[in-house]
Structure formats: structure tokens, C-alpha cells
Protein backbone atom coordinates (compact mmCIF):
# COMPACT_ATOMS: atom_id res chain seq x y z
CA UNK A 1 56.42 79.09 -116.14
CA UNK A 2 53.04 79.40 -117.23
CA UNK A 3 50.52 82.23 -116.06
CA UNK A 4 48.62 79.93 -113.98
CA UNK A 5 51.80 78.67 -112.67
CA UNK A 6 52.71 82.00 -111.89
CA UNK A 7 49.28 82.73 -109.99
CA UNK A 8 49.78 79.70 -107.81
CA UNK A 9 53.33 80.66 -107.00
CA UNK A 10 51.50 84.15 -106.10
CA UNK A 11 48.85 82.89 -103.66
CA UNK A 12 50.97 80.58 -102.38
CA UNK A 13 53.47 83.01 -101.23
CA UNK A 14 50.67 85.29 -100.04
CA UNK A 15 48.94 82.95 -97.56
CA UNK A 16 52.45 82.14 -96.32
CA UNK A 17 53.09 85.34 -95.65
CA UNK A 18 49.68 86.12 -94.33
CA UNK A 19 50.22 83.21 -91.25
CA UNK A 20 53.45 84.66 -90.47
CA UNK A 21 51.58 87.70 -88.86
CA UNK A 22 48.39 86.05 -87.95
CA UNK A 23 47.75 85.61 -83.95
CA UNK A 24 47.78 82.89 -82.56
CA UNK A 25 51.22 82.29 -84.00
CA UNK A 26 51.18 79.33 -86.32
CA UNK A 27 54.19 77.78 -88.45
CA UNK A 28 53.18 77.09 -91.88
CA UNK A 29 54.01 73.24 -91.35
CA UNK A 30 51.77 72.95 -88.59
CA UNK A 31 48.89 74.62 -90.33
CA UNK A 32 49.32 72.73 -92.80
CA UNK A 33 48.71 69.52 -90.95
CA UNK A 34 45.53 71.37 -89.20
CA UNK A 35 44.01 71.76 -92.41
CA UNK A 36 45.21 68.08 -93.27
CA UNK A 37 43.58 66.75 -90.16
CA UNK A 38 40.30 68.61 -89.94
CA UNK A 39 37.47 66.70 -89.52
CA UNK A 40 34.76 68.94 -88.01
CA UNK A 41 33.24 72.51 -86.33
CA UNK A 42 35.05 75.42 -87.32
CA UNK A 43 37.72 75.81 -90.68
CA UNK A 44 41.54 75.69 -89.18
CA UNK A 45 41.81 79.07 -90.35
CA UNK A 46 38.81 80.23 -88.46
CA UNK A 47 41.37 79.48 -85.36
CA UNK A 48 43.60 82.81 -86.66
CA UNK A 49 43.36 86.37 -87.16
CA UNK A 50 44.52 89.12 -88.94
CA UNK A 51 43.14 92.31 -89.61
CA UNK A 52 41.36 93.33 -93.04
CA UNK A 53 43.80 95.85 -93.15
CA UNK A 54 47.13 93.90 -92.90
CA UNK A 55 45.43 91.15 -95.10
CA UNK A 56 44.54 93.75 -98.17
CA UNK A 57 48.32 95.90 -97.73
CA UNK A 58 49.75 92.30 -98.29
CA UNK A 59 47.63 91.14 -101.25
CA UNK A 60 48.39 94.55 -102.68
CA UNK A 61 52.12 93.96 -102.52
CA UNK A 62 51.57 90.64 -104.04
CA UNK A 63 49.23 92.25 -106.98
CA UNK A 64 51.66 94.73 -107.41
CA UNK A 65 54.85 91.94 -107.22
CA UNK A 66 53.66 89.64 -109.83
CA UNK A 67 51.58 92.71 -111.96
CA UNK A 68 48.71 90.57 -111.52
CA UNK A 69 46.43 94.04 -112.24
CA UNK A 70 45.74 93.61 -116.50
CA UNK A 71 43.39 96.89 -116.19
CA UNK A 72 45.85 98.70 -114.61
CA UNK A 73 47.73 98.00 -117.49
CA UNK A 74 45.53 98.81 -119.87
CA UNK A 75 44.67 101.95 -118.39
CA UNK A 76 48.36 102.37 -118.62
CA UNK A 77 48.41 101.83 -122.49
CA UNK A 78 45.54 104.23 -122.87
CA UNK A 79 47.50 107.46 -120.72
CA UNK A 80 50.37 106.52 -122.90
CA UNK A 81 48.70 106.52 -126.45
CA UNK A 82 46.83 109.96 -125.60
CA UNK A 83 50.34 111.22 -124.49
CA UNK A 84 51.69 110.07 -127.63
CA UNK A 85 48.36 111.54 -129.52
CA UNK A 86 49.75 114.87 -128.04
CA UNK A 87 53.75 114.30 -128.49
CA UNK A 88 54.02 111.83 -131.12
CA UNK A 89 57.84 110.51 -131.68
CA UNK A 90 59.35 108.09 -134.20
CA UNK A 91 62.94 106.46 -134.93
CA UNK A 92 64.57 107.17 -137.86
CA UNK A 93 67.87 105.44 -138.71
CA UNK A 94 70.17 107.24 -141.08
CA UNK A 95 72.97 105.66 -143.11
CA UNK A 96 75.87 106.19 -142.00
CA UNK A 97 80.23 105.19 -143.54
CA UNK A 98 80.10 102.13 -141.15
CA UNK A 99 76.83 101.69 -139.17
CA UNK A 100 73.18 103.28 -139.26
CA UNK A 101 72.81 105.65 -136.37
CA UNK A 102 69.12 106.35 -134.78
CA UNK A 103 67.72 109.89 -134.93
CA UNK A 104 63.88 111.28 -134.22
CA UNK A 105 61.67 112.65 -135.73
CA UNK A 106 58.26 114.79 -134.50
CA UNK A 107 55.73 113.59 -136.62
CA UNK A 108 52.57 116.45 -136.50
CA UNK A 109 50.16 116.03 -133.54
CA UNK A 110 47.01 114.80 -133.46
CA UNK A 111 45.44 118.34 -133.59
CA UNK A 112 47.37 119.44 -136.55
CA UNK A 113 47.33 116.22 -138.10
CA UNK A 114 43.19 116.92 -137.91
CA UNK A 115 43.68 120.15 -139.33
CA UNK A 116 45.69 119.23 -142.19
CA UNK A 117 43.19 116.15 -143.44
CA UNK A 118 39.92 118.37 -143.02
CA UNK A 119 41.72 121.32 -145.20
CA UNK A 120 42.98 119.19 -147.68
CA UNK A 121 39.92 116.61 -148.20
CA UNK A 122 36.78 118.94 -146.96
CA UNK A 123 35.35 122.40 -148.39
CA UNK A 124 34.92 123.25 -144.64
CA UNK A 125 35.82 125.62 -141.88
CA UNK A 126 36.89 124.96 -138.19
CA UNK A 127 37.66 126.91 -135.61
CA UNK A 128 40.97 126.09 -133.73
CA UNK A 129 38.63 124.92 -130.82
CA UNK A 130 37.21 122.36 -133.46
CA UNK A 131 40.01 120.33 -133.58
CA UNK A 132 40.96 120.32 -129.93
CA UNK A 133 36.82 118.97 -129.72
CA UNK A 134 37.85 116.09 -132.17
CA UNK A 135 40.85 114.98 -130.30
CA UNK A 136 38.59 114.86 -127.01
CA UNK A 137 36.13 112.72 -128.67
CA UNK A 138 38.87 110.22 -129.53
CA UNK A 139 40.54 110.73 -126.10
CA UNK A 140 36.60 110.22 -124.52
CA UNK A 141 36.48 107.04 -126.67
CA UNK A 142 39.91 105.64 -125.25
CA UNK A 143 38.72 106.35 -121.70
CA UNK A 144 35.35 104.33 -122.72
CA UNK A 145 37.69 101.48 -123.78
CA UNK A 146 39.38 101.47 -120.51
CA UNK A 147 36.13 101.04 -118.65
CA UNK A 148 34.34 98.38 -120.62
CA UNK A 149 36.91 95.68 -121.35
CA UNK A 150 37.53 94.28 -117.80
CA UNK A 151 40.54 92.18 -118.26
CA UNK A 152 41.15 90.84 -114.77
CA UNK A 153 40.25 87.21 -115.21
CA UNK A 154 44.16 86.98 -113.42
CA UNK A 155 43.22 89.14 -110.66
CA UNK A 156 40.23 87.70 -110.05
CA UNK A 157 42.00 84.33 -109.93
CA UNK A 158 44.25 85.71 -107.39
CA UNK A 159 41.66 87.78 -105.43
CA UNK A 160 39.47 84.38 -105.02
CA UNK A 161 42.19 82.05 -104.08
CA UNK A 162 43.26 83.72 -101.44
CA UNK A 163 40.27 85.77 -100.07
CA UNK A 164 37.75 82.87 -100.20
CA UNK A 165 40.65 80.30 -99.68
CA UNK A 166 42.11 79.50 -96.10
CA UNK A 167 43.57 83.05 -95.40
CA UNK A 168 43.71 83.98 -91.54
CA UNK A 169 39.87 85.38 -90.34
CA UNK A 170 39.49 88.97 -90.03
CA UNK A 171 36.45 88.57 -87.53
CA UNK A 172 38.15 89.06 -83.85
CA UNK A 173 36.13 87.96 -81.71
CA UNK A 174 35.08 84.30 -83.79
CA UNK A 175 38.73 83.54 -83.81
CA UNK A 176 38.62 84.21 -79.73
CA UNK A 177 34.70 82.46 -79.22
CA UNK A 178 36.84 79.41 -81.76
CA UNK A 179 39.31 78.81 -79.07
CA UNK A 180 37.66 78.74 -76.38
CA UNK A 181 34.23 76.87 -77.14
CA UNK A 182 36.45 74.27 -79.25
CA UNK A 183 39.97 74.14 -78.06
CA UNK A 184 39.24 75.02 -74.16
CA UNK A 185 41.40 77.55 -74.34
CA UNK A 186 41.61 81.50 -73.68
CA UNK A 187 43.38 83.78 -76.14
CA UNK A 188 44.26 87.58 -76.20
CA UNK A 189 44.58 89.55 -79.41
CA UNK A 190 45.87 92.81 -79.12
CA UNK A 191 45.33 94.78 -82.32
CA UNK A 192 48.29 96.99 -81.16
CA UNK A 193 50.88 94.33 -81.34
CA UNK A 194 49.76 92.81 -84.94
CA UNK A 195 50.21 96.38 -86.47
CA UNK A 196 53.23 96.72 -85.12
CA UNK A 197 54.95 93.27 -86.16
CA UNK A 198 54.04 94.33 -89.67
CA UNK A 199 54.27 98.34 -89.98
CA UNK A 200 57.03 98.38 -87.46
């Protein structure tokens, strides 16, 4: 399945899912057909609500589902490398009379690895503080990194399918001015009752 495959599936599954708690009650099928059938005068989604809150708590589940978030991954990456930069770890597989068997070992730090080029390539003199300073710099520059390169072209495919696509409205009293002025029909929406269907 390809990524764009898999962002379909996503928004797909999302707007389903969004219906199923949006008032007036709707069946997928049927709204489909609406949306088939619409001719004129207000969107078939304009017909159903759901609040912003409900609608955001289930594309975050979905965002969080499919890890449709690439900076939060990246900003991931970057926590681990400075960990790493502090702790640093490596495999080391020793010989063995039948099969290899994987040790560690604890390479030097990135503060004493500092300390040990500038002593043994420069005539100069740092103060412990020095080389914490360095590390921050290169810690600083990560952080930088994390902030300019804005990967969510996959989010943002996600984010405007379903946001500026035919999600339920989150505007109240539309949805109830919708029913009446072009379906003749009165409609309640208790707030109350939605939040409860979904938090429980």
C-alpha cells in the first residue's frame, strides 16, 4: 500500500467515523447518496454537526493511528541523537567456540570526546564549562533543524482532506437555520448528548 493509499484509507475512515457522532443522525450510505444527489443551496454536510472539539480529538486519533505527524518524528530523532550525544552505546560482537555473542560498549561522550580532540590537536585551554558550551551549540543547532525543515506534506494532506472536505459543520446554529429554511423542518442539538455519545 502506497503512502497516498494509506492517507486515503486515513481520511476515509475519519469522516466515517466523524458521521457516526454527528446530529442529525445520518448512515454513511445515505450521506453518501446526499452528496451524490446535491444539486443546490447549502453542502449536504452543512445539514450536520459536530463540535470542533469532537472533530479535532478524532483527527488526532487518526494522526496518531496512521503516524501521519513526520515532524513529530523528526523531533523524535533529534531528542534521541542528543540523548545518545550524552550516553552514546555501540554493539560489539565477540567470537565465540560456536556463535558470536553481542556485548556493549560506552564509547566517550560528546563532552569528553570534545575534550580529548581540542587537547590532542590545539595548543589551547578550556575550562570544563567550555566543553559543556560546545555540546549546547550542537544541541542548539539540532533544535534549529527541528524547526526549519517542516516535513508534513502527509499531514497536511490529511489535515485538508478532511477539514476542508465534507466533514460534519461545527457552526450550530447554520446546521439548525439549514433545516429549517431548506428542509422545513425543526431540529434540536443538545451539546450535552453529543459529548456524551463520544466521551461516555
Amino acid at each position: 500500500m502506497s503512502r497516498n493509499e494509506v492517507i486515503s484509507k486515513a481520511v476515509d475512515e475519519c469522516i466515517k467515523e466523524l458521521y457516526s457522532y454527528a446530529v442529525p443522525h445520518v448512515e454513511w450510505e445515505d450521506f453518501i447518496k446526499e452528496n451524490k444527489n446535491y444539486k443546490e443551496g447549502p453542502k449536504p454536510y452543512e445539514f450536520y454537526y459536530l463540535p470542533r472539539k469532537i472533530t479535532e480529538d478524532i483527527c488526532n486519533n487518526y494522526i496518531y493511528s496512521y503516524n501521519l505527524d513526520e515532524q513529530k518524528n523528526l523531533l523524535d530523532i533529534i531528542q534521541i541523537l542528543k540523548n545518545y550525544c550524552e550516553d552514546p552505546i555501540t554493539e560489539k560482537y565477540v567470537d565465540g567456540e560456536k556463535n558470536g555473542y553481542r556485548s556493549y560498549i560506552r564509547p566517550e561522550n560528546l563532552k569528553n570526546e570534545l575534550r580529548k580532540y581540542f587537547s590532542e590537536n590545539f595548543d589551547l585551554t578550556f575550562s570544563e564549562d567550555s566543553y559543556e558550551d560546545i555540546q549546547n551549540i550542537f544541541f542548539k543547532f539540532l533544535d534549529m533543524a527541528g524547526k526549519f525543515f517542516n516535513w508534513n506534506s502527509t499531514l497536511n494532506k490529511f489535515s485538508f482532506n478532511v477539514y476542508l472536505g465534507a466533514r460534519p459543520s461545527s457552526n450550530k446554529e447554520a446546521v439548525i437555520e439549514n433545516w429549517k429554511k431548506y428542509r422545513n423542518k425543526d431540529i434540536e442539538i443538545i451539546e450535552d448528548k453529543i459529548n456524551e455519545a463520544y466521551y461516555g
